[in-house]
PDB file of N, CA and C in Angstrom:
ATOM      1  N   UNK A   1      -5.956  28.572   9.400  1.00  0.00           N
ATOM      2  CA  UNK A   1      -5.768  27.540  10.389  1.00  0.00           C
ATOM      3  C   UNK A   1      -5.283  28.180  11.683  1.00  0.00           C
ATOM      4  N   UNK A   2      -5.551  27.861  12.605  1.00  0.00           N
ATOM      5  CA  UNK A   2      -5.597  28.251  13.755  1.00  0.00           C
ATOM      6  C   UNK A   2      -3.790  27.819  14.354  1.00  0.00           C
ATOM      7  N   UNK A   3      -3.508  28.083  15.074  1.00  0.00           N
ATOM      8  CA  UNK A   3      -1.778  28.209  15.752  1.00  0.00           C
ATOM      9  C   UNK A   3      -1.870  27.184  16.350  1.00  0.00           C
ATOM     10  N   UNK A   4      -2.938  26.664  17.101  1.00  0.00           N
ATOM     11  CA  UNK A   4      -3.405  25.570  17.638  1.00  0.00           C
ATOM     12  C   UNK A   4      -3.193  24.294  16.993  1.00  0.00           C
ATOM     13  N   UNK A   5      -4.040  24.316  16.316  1.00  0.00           N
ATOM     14  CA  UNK A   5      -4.175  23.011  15.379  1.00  0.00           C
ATOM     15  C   UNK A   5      -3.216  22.905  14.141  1.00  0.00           C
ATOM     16  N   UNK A   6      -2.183  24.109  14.201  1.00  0.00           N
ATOM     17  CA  UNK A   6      -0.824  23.807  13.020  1.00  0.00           C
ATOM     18  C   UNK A   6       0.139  23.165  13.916  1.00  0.00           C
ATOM     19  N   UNK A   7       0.170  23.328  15.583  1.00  0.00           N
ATOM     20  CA  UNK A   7       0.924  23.236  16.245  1.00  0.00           C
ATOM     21  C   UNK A   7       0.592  21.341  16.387  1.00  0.00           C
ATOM     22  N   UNK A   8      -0.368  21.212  16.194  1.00  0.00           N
ATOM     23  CA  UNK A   8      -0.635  19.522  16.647  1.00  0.00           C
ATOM     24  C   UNK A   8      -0.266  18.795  14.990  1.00  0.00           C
ATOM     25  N   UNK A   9      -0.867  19.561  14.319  1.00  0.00           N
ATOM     26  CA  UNK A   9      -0.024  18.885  12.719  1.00  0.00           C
ATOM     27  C   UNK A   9       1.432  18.591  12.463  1.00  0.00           C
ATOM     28  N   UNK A  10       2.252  20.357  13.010  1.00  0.00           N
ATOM     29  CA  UNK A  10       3.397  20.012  12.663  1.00  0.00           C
ATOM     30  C   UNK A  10       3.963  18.671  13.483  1.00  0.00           C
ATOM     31  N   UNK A  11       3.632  18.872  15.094  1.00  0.00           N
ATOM     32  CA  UNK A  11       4.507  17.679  15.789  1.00  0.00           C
ATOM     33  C   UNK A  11       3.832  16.610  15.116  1.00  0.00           C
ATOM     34  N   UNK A  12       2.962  16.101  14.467  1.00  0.00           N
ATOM     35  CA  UNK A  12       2.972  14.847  13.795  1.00  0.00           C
ATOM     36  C   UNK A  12       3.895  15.048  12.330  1.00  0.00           C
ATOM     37  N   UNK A  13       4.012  15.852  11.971  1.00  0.00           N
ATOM     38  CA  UNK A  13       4.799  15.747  10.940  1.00  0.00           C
ATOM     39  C   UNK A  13       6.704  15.545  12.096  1.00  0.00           C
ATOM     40  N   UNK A  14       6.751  16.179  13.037  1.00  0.00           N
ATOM     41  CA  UNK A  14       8.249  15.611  13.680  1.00  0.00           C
ATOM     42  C   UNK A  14       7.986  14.466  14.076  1.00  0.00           C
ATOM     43  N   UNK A  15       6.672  13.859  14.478  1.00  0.00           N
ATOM     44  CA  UNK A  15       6.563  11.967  14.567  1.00  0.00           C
ATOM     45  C   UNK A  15       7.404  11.798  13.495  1.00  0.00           C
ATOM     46  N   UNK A  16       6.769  11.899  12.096  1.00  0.00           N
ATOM     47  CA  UNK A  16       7.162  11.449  10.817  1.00  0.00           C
ATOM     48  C   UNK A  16       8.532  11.302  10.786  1.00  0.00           C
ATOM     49  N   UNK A  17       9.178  12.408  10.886  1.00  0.00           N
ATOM     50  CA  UNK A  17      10.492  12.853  10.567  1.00  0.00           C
ATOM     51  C   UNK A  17      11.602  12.010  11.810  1.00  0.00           C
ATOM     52  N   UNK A  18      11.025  11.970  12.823  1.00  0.00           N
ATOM     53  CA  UNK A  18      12.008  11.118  13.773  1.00  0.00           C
ATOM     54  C   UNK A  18      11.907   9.925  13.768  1.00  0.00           C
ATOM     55  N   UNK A  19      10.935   9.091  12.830  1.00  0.00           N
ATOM     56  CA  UNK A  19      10.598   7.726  12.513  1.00  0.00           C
ATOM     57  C   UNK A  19      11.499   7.377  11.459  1.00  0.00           C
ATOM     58  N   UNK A  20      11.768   8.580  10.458  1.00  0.00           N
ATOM     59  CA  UNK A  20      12.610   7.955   9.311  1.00  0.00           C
ATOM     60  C   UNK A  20      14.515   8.187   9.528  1.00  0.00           C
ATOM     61  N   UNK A  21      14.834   7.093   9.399  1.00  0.00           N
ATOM     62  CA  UNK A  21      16.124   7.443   9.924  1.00  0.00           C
ATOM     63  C   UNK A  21      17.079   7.512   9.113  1.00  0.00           C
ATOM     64  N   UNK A  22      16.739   7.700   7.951  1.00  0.00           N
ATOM     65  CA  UNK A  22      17.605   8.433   7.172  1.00  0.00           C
ATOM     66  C   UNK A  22      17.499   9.977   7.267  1.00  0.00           C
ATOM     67  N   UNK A  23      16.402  10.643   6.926  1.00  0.00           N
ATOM     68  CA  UNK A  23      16.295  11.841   7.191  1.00  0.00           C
ATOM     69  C   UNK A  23      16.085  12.524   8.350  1.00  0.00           C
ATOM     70  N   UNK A  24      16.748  11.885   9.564  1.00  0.00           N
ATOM     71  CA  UNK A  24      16.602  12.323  10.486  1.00  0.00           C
ATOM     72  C   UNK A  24      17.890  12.731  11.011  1.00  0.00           C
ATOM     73  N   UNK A  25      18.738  12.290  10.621  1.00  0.00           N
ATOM     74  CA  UNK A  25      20.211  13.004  10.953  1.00  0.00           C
ATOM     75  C   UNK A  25      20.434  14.151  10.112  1.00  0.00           C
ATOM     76  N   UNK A  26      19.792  13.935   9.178  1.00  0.00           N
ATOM     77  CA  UNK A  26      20.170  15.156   7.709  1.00  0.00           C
ATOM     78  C   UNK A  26      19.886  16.264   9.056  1.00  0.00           C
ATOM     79  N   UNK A  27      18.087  16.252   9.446  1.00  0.00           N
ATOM     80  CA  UNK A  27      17.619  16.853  10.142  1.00  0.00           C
ATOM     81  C   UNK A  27      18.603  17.824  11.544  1.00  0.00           C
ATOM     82  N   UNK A  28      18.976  16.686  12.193  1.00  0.00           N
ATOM     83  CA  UNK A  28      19.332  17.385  12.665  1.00  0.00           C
ATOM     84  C   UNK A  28      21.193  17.995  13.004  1.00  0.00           C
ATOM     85  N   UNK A  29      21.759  17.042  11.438  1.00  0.00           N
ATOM     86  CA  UNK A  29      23.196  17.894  11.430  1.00  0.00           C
ATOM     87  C   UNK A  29      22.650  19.262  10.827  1.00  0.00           C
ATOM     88  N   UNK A  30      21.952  19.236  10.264  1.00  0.00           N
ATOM     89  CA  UNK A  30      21.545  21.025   9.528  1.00  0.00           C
ATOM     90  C   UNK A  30      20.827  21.559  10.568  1.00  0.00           C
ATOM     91  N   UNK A  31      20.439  20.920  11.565  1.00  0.00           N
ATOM     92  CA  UNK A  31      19.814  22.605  12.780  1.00  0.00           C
ATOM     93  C   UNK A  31      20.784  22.072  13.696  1.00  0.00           C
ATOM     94  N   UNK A  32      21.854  21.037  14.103  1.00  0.00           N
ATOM     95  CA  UNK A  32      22.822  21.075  15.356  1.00  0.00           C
ATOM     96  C   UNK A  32      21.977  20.305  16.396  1.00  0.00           C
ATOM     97  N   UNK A  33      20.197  20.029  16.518  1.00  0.00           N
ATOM     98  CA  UNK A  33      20.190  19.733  17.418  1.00  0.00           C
ATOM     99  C   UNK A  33      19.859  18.604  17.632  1.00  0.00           C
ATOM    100  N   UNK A  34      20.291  17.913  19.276  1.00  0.00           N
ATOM    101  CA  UNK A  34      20.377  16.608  19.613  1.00  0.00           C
ATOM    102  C   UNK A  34      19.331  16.260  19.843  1.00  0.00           C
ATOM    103  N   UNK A  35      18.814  14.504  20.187  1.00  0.00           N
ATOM    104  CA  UNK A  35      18.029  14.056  20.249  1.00  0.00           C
ATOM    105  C   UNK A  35      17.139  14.302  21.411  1.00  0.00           C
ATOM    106  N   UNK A  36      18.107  15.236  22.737  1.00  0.00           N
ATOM    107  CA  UNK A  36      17.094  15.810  23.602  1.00  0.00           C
ATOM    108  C   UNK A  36      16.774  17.099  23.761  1.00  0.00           C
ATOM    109  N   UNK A  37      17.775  17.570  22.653  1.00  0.00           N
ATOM    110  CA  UNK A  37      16.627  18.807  21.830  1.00  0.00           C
ATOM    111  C   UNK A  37      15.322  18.617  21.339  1.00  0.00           C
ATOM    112  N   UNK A  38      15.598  17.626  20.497  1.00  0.00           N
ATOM    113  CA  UNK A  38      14.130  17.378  19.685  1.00  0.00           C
ATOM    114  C   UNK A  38      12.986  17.062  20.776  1.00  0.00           C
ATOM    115  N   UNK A  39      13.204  16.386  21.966  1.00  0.00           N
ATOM    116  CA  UNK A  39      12.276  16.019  23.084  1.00  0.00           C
ATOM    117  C   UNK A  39      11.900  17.732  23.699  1.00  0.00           C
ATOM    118  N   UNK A  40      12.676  18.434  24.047  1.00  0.00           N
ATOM    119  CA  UNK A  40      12.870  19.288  25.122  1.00  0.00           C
ATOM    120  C   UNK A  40      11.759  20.281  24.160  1.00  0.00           C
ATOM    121  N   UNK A  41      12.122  20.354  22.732  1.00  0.00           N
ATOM    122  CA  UNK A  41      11.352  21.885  21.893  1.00  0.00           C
ATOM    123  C   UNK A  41      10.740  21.289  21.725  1.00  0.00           C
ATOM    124  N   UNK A  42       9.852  20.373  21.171  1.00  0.00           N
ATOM    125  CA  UNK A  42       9.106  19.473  20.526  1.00  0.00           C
ATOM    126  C   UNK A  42       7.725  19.880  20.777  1.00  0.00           C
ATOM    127  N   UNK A  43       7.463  20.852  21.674  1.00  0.00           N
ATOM    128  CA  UNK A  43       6.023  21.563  21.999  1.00  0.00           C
ATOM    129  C   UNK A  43       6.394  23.367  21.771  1.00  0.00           C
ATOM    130  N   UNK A  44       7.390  23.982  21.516  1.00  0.00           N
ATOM    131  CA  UNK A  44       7.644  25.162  20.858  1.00  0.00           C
ATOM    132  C   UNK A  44       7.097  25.652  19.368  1.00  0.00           C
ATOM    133  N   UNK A  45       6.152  26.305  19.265  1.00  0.00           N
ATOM    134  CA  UNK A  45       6.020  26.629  17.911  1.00  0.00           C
ATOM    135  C   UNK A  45       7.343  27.258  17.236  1.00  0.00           C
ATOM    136  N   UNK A  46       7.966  27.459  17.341  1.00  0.00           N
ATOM    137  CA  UNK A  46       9.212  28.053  16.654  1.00  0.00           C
ATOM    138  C   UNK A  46      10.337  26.878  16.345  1.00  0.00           C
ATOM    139  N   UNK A  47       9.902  26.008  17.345  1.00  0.00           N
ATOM    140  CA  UNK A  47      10.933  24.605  16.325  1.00  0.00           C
ATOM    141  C   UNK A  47      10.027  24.005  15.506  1.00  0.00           C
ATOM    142  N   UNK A  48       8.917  23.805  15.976  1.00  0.00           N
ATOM    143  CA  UNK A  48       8.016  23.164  14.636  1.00  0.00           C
ATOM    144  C   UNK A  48       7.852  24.001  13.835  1.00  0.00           C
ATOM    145  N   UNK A  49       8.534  25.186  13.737  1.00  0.00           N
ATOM    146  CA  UNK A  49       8.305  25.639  12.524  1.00  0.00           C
ATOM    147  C   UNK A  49       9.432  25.280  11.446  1.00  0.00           C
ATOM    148  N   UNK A  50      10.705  25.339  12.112  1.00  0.00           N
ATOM    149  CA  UNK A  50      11.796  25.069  11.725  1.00  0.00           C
ATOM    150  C   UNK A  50      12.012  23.411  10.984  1.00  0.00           C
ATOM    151  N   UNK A  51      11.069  22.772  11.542  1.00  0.00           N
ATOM    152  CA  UNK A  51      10.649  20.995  10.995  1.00  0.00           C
ATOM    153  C   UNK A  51      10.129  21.689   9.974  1.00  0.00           C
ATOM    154  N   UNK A  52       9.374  22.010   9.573  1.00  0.00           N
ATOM    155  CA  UNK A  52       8.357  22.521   8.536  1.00  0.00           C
ATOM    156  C   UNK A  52       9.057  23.112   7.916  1.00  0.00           C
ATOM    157  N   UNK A  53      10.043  24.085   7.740  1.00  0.00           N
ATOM    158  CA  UNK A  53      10.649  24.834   6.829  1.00  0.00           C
ATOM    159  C   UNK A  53      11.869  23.563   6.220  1.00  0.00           C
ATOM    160  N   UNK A  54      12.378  23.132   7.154  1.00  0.00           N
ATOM    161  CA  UNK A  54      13.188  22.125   7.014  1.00  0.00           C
ATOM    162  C   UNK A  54      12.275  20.500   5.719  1.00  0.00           C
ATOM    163  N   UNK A  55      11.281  20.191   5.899  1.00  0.00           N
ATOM    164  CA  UNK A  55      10.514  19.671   5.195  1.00  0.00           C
ATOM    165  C   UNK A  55      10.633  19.837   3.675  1.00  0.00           C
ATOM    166  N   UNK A  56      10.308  21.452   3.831  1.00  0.00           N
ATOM    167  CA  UNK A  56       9.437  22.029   2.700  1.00  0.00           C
ATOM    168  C   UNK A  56      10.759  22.203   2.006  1.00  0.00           C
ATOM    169  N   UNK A  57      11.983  21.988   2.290  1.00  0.00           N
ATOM    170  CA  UNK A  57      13.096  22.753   1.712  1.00  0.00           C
ATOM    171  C   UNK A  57      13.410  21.204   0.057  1.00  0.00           C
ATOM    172  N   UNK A  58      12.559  20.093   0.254  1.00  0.00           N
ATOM    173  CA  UNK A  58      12.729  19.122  -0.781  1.00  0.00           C
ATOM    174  C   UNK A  58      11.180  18.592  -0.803  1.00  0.00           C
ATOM    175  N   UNK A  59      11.054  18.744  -2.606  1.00  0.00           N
ATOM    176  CA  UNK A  59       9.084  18.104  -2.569  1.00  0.00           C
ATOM    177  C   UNK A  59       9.352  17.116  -2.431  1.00  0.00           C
ATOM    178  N   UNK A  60      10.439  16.179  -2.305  1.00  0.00           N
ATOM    179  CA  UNK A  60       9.882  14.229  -2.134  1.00  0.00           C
ATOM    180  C   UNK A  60       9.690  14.163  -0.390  1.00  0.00           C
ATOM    181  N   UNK A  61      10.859  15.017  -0.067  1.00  0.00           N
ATOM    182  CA  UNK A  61      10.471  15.178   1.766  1.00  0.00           C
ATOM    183  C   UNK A  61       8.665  15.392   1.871  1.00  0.00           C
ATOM    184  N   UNK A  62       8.462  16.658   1.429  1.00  0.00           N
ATOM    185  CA  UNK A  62       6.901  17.085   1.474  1.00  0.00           C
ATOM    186  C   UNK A  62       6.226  15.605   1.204  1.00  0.00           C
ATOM    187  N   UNK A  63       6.641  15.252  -0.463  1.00  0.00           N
ATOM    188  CA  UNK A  63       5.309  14.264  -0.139  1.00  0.00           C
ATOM    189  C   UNK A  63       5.837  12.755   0.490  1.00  0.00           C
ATOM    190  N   UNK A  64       6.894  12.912   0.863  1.00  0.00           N
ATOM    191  CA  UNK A  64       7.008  11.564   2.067  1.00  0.00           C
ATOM    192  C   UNK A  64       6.244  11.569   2.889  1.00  0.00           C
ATOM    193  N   UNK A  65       5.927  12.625   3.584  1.00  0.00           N
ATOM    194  CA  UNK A  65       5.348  13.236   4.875  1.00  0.00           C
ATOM    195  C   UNK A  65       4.003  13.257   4.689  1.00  0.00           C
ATOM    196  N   UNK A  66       3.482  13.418   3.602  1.00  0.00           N
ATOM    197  CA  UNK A  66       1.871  13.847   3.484  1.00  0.00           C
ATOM    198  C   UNK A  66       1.310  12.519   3.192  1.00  0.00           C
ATOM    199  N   UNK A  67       2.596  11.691   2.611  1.00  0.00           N
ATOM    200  CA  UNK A  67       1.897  10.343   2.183  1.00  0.00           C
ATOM    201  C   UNK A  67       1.587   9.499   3.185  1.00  0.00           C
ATOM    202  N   UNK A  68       2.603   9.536   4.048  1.00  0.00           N
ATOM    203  CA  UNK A  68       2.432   8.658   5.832  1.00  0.00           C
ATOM    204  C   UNK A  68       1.248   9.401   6.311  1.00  0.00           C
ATOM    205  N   UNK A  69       1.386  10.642   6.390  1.00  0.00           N
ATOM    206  CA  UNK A  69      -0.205  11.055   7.259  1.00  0.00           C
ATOM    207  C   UNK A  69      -1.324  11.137   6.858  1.00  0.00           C
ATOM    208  N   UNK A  70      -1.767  11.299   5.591  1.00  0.00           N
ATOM    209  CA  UNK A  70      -2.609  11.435   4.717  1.00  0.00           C
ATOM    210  C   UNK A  70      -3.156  12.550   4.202  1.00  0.00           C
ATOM    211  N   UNK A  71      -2.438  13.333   4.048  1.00  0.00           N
ATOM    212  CA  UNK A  71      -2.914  14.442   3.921  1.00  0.00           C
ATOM    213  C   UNK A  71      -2.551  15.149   2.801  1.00  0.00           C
ATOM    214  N   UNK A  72      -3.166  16.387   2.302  1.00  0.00           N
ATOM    215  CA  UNK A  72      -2.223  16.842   0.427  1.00  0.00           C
ATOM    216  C   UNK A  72      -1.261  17.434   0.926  1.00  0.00           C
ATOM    217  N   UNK A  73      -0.649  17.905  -0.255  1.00  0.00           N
ATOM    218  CA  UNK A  73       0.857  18.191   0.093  1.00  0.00           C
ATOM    219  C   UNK A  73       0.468  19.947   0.518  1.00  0.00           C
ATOM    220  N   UNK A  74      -0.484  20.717  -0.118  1.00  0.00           N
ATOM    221  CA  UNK A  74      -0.796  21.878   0.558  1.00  0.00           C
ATOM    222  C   UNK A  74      -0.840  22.427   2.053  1.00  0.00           C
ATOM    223  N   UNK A  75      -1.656  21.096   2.635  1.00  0.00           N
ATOM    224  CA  UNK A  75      -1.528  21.083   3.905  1.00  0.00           C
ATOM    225  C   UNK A  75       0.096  21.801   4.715  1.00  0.00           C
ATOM    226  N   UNK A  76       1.132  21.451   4.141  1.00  0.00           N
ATOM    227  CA  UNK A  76       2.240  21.486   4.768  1.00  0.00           C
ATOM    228  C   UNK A  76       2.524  22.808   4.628  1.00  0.00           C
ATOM    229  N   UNK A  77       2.184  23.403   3.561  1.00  0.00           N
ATOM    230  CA  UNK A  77       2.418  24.989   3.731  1.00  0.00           C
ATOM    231  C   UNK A  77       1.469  25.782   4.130  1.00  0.00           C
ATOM    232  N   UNK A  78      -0.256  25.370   4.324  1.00  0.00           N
ATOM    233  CA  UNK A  78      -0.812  25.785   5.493  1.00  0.00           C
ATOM    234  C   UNK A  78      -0.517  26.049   6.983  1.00  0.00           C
ATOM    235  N   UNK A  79      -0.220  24.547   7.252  1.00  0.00           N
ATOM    236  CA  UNK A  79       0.599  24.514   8.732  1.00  0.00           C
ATOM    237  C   UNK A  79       1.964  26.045   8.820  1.00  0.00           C
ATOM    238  N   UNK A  80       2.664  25.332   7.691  1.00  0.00           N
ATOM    239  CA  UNK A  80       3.595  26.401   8.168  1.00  0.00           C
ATOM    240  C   UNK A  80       3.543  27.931   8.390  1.00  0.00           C
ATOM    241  N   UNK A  81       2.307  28.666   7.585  1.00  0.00           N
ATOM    242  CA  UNK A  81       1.839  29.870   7.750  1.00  0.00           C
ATOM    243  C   UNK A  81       1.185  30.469   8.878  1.00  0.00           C
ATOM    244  N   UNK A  82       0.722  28.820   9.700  1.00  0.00           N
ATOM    245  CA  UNK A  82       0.380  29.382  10.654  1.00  0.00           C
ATOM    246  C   UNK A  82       1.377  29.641  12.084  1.00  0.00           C
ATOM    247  N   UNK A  83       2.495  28.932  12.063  1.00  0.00           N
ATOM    248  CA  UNK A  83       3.253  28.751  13.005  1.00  0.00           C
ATOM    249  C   UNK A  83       4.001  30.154  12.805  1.00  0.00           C
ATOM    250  N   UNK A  84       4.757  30.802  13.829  1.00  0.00           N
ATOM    251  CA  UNK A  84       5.439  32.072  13.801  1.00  0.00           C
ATOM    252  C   UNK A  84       6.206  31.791  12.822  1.00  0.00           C
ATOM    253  N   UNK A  85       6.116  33.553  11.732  1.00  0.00           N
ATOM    254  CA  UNK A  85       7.214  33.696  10.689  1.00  0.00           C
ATOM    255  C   UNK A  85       7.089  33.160   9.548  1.00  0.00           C
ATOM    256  N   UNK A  86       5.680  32.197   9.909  1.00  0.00           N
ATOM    257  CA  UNK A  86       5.234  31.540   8.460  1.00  0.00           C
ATOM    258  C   UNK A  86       4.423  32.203   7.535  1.00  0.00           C
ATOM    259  N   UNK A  87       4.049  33.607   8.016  1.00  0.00           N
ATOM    260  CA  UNK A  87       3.051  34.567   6.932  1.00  0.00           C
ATOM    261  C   UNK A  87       3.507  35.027   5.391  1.00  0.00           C
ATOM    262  N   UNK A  88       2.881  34.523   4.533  1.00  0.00           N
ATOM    263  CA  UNK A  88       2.876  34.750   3.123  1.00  0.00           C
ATOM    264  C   UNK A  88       3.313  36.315   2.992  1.00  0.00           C
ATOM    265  N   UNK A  89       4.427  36.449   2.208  1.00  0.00           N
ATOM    266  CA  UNK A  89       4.629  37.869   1.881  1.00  0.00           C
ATOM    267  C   UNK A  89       3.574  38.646   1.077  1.00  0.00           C
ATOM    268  N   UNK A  90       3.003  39.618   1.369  1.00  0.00           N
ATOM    269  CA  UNK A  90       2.217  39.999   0.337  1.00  0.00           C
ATOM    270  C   UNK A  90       3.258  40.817  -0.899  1.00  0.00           C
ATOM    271  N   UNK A  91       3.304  40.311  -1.927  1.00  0.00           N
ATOM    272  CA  UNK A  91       4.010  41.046  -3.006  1.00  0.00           C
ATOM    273  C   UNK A  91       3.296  42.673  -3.971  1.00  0.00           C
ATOM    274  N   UNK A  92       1.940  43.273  -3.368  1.00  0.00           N
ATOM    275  CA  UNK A  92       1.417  44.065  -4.395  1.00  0.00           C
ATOM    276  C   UNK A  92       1.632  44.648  -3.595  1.00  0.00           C
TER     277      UNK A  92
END
């Protein structure tokens, strides 16, 4: 997937995440940042990556998220591989 088009996924996955307001404070007492943080980075690949890692860190989060957008739950760790820092370790 292209950096491009992970970058337009993830910010719909921070739609998601700033719509639900329960998990949206979790959100952002665990990264510190305020609500005009979330406006100000909100086009940074390096905070949408941080949504995405933040996501992926609970599967009911994952499939909350995949279920509102429609998408499989794979998708979410596609996206994230493509955004900086998201590359699969190779283990061999």
């Amino acid at each position: 997937m292209k950096q491009e088009v992970a970058e337009t996924r993830a910010l719909q996955v921070l739609g998601w995440l700033a719509g639900d307001e329960d998990l949206l404070p979790v959100f952002m007492g665990a990264t510190g940042v305020s609500e005009a943080d979330l406006r100000a980075r909100a086009a940074e690949p390096e905070f949408l990556a941080s949504v995405l890692d933040f996501v992926l860190m609970d599967d009911q989060w994952v499939i909350s998220a995949v279920g509102a957008l429609g998408w499989p739950p794979q998708d979410v760790v596609t996206i994230r591989t493509a955004l900086p820092g998201g590359h699969l370790p190779n283990w061999t």
